[in-house]
Protein backbone atom coordinates (compact mmCIF):
# COMPACT_ATOMS: atom_id res chain seq x y z
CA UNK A 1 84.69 164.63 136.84
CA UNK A 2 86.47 161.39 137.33
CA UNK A 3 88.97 161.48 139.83
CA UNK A 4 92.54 162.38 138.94
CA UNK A 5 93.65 158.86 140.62
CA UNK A 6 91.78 157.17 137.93
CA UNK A 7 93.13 158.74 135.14
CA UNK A 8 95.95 156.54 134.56
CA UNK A 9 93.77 154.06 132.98
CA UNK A 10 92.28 156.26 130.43
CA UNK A 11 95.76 157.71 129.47
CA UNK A 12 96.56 154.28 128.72
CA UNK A 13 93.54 153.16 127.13
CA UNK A 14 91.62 156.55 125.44
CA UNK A 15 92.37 158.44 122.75
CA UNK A 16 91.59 161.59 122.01
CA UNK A 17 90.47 161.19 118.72
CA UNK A 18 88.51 157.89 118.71
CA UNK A 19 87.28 158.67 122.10
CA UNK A 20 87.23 157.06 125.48
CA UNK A 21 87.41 153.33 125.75
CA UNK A 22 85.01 153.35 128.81
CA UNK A 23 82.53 155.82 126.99
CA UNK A 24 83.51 158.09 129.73
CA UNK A 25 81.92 161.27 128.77
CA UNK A 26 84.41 163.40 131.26
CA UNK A 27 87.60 161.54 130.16
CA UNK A 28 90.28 163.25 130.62
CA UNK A 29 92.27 162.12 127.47
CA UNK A 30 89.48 163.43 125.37
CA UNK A 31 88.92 166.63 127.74
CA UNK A 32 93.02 167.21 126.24
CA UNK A 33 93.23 167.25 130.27
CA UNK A 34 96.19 164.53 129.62
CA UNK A 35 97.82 163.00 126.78
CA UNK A 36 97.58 159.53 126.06
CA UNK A 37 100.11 157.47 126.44
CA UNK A 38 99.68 154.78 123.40
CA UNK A 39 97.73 154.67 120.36
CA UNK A 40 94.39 153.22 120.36
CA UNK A 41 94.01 150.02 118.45
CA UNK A 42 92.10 152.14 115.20
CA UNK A 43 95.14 154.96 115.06
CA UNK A 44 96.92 151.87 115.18
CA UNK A 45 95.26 150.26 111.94
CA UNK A 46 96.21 153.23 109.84
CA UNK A 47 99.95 151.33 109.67
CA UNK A 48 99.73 148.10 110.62
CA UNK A 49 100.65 146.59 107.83
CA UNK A 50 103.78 148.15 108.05
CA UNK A 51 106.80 146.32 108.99
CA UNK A 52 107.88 147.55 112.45
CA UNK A 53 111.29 149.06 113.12
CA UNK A 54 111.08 150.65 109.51
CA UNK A 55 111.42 154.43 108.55
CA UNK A 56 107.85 153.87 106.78
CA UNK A 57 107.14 152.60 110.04
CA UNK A 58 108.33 155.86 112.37
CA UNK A 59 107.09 158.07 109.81
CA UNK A 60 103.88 156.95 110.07
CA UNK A 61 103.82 156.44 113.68
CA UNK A 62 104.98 160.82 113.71
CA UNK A 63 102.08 161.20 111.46
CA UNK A 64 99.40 159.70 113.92
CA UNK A 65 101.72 161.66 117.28
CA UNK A 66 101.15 164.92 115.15
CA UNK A 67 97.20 163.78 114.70
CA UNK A 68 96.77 163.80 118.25
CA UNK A 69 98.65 166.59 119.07
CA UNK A 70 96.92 168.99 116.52
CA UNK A 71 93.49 167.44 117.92
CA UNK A 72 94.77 168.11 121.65
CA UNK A 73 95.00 171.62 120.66
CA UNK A 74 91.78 172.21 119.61
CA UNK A 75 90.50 170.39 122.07
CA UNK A 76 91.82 172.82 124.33
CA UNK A 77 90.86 176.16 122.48
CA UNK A 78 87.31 174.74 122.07
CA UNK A 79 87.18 174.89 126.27
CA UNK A 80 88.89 178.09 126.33
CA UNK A 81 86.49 179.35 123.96
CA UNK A 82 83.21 177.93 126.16
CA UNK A 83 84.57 179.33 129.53
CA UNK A 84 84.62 182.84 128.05
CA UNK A 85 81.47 182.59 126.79
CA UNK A 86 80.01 181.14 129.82
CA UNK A 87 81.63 184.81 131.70
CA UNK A 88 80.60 187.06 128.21
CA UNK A 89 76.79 185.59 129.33
């Protein structure tokens, strides 16, 4: 497990949906151990061409928030699930 005093980086780097920018496979932004802080530059791409400061432009940017969110929470129910199998066994 990387150490917690080096997950600063990967919240500001990782995402949890395109993965970890270090190819990290125990990064905590993918774990859902921490949410990132920024979008990586491919969540990014999805509204780019969108002129920034616009409601198109927060809209979209709520979309890609809600994105990671819903993929934090599986993230996290996917674990749960593992640790009570690894008991159940």
């Amino acid at each position: 497990m990387i150490p917690k005093d080096r997950w600063g980086v990967h919240e500001t780097h990782c995402c949890i949906i395109d993965g970890c920018k270090y190819g990290d496979k125990d990064c905590p932004v993918v774990l859902g151990l921490i949410r990132q802080k920024y979008f990586c530059e491919s969540c990014r791409d999805d509204y780019y061409y969108i002129s920034y400061g616009s409601q198109e432009y927060f809209d979209m940017e709520d979309k890609v928030w809600l994105k990671i969110d819903k993929k934090i929470k599986k993230v996290k129910n996917e674990t749960r699930i593992k640790k009570l199998n690894r008991i159940l066994k």
